[in-house]
N, C-alpha and C. Protein backbone atom coordinates (compact mmCIF):
# COMPACT_ATOMS: atom_id res chain seq x y z
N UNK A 1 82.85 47.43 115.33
CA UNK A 1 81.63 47.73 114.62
C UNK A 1 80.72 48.62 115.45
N UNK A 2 80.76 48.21 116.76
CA UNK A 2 79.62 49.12 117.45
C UNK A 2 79.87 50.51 117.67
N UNK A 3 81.34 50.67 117.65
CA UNK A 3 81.85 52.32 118.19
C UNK A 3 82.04 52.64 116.82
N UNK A 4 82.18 52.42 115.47
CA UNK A 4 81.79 52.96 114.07
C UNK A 4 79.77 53.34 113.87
N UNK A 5 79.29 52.36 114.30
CA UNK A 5 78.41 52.82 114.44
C UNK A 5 77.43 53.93 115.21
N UNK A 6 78.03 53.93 116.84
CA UNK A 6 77.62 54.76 117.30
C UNK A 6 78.18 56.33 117.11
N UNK A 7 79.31 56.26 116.36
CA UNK A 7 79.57 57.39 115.93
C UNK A 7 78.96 58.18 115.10
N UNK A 8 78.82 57.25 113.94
CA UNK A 8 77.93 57.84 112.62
C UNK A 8 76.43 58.19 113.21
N UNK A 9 75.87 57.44 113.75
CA UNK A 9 74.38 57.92 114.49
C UNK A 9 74.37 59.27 115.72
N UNK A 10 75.56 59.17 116.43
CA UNK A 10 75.40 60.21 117.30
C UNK A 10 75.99 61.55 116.37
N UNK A 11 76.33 61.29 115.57
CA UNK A 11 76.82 62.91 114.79
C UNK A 11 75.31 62.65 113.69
N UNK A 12 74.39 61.93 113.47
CA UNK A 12 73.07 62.08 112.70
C UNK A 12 72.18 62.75 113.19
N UNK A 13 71.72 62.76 114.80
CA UNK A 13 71.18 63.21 115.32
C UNK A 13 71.32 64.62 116.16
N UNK A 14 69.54 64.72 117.03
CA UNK A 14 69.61 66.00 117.88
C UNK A 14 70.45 65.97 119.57
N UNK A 15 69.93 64.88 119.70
CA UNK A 15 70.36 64.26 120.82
C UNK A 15 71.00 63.04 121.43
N UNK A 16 72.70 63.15 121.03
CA UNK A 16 73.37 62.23 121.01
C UNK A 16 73.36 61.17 122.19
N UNK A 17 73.07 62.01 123.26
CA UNK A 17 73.28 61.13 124.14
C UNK A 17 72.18 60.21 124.57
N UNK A 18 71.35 60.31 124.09
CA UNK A 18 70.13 59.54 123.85
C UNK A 18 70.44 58.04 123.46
N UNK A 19 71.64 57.98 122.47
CA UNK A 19 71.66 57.19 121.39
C UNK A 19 72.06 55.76 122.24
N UNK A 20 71.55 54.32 122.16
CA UNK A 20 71.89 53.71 122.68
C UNK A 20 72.02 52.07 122.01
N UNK A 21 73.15 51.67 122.01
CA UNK A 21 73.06 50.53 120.53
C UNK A 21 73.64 49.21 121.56
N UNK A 22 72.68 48.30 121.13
CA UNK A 22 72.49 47.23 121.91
C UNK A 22 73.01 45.60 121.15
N UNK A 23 74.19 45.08 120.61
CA UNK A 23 74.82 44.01 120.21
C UNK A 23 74.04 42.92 120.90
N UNK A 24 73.76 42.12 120.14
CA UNK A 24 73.16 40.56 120.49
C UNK A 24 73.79 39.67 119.24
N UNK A 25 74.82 38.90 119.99
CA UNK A 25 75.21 37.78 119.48
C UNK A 25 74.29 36.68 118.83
N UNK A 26 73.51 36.22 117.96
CA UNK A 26 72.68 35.35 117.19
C UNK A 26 73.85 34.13 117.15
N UNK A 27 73.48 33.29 116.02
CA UNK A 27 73.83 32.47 115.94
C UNK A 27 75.34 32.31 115.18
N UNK A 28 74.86 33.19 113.66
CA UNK A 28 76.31 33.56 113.05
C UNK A 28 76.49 34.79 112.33
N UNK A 29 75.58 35.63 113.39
CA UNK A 29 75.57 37.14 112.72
C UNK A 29 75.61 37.70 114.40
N UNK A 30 75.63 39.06 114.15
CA UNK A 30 75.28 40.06 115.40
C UNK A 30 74.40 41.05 114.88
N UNK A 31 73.49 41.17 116.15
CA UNK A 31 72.19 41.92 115.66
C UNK A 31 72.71 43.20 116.83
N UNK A 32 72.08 44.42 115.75
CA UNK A 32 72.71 45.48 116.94
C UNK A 32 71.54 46.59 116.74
N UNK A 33 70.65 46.64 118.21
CA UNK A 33 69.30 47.27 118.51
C UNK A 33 69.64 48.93 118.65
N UNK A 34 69.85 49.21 117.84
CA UNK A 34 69.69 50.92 117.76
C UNK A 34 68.52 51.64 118.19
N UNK A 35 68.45 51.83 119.12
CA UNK A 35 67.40 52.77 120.16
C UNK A 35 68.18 54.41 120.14
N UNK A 36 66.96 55.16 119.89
CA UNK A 36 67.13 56.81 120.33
C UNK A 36 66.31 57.24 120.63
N UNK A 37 66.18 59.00 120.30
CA UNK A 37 65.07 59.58 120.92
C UNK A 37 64.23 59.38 120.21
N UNK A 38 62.66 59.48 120.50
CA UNK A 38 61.74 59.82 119.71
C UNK A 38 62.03 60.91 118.57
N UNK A 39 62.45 61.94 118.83
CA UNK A 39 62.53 63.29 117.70
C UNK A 39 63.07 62.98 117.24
N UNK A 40 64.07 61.77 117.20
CA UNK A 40 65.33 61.76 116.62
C UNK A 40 65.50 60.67 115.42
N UNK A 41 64.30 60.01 115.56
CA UNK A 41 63.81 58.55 114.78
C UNK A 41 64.18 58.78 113.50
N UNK A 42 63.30 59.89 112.89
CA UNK A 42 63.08 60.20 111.24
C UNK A 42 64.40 60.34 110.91
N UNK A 43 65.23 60.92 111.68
CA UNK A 43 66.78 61.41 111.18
C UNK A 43 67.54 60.18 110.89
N UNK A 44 67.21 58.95 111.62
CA UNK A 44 68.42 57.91 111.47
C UNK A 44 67.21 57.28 110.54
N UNK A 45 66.28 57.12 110.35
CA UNK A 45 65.45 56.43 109.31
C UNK A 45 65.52 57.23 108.22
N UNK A 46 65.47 58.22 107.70
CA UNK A 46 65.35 59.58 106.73
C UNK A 46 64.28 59.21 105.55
N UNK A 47 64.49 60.10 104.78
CA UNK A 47 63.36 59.85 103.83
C UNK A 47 63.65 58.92 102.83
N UNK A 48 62.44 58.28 102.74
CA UNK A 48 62.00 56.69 102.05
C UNK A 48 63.11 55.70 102.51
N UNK A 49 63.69 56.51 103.78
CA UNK A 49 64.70 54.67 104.39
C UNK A 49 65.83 55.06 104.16
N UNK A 50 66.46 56.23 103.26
CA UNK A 50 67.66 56.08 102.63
C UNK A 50 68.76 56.32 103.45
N UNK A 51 68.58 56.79 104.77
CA UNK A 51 69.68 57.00 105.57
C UNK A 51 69.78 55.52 106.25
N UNK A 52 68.52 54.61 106.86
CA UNK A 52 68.87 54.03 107.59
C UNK A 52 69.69 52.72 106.20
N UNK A 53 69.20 52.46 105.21
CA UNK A 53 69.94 52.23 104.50
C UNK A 53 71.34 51.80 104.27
N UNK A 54 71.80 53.24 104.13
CA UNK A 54 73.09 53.67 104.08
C UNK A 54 74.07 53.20 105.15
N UNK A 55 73.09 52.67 106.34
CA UNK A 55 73.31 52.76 107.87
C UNK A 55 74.13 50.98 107.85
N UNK A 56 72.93 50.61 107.02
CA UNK A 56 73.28 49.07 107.22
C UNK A 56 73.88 48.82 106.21
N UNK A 57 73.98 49.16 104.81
CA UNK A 57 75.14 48.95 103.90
C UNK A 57 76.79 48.85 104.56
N UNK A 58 77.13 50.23 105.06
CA UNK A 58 78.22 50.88 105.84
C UNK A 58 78.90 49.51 107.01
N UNK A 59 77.65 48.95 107.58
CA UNK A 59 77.61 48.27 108.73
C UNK A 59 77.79 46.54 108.19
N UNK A 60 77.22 46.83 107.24
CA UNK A 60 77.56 45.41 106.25
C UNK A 60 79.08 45.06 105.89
N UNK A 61 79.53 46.05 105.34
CA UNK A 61 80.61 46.55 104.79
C UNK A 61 81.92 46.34 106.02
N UNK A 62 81.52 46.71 106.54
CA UNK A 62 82.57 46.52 108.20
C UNK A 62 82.61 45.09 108.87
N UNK A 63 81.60 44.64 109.07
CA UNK A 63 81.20 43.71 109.31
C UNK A 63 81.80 42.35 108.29
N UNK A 64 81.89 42.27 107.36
CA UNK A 64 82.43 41.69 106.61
C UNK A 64 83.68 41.86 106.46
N UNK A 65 84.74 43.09 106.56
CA UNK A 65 86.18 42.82 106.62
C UNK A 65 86.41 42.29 107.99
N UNK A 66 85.77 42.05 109.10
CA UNK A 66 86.29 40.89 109.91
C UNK A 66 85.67 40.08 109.83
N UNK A 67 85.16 39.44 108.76
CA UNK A 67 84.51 37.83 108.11
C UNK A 67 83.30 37.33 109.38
N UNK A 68 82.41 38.46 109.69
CA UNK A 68 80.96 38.41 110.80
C UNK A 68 79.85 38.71 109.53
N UNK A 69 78.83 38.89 109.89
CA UNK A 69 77.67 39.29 109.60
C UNK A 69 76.84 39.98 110.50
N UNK A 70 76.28 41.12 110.36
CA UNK A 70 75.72 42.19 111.14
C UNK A 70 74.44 42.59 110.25
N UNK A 71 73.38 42.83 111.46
CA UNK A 71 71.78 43.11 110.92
C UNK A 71 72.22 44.76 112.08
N UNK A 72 71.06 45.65 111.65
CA UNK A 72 70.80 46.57 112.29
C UNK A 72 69.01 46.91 112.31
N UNK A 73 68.50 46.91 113.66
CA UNK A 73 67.30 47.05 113.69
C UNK A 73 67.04 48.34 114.64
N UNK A 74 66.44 49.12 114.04
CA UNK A 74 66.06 50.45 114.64
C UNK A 74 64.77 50.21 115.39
N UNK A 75 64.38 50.41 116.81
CA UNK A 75 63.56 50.01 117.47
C UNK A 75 63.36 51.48 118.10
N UNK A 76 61.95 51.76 118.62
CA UNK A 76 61.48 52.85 119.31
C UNK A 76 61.56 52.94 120.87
């Protein structure tokens, strides 16, 4: 899940290598802290949400064919 994800975000953005995604095991999900650049925020958030969205649908979706649960929180 995390290297599907960091893929799709580092080809979203200006500055890939910025991109830095942080897995935390919870209780019966995994929470995964998506940090980037500042310039780079609006791009993985996009307009009215719909990329980051898309972000966690995708991530839902994955997450569930190996029977987990996954949150994604975009942090500054």
């Amino acid at each position: 899940m995390k290297e599907f994800l960091e893929f799709i975000t580092k080809h979203l953005v200006d500055h890939p290598e910025s991109v830095v995604l942080e897995p935390e095991v919870k209780e019966d999900r995994i929470v995964f802290r998506l940090k980037v650049d500042g310039a780079d925020v609006g791009k993985v958030i996009g307009r009215n949400g719909k990329t980051a969205t898309a972000l966690r649908t995708l991530l839902t979706a994955v997450a569930a064919r190996q029977g987990k649960r996954a949150i994604l929180e975009i942090v500054d």
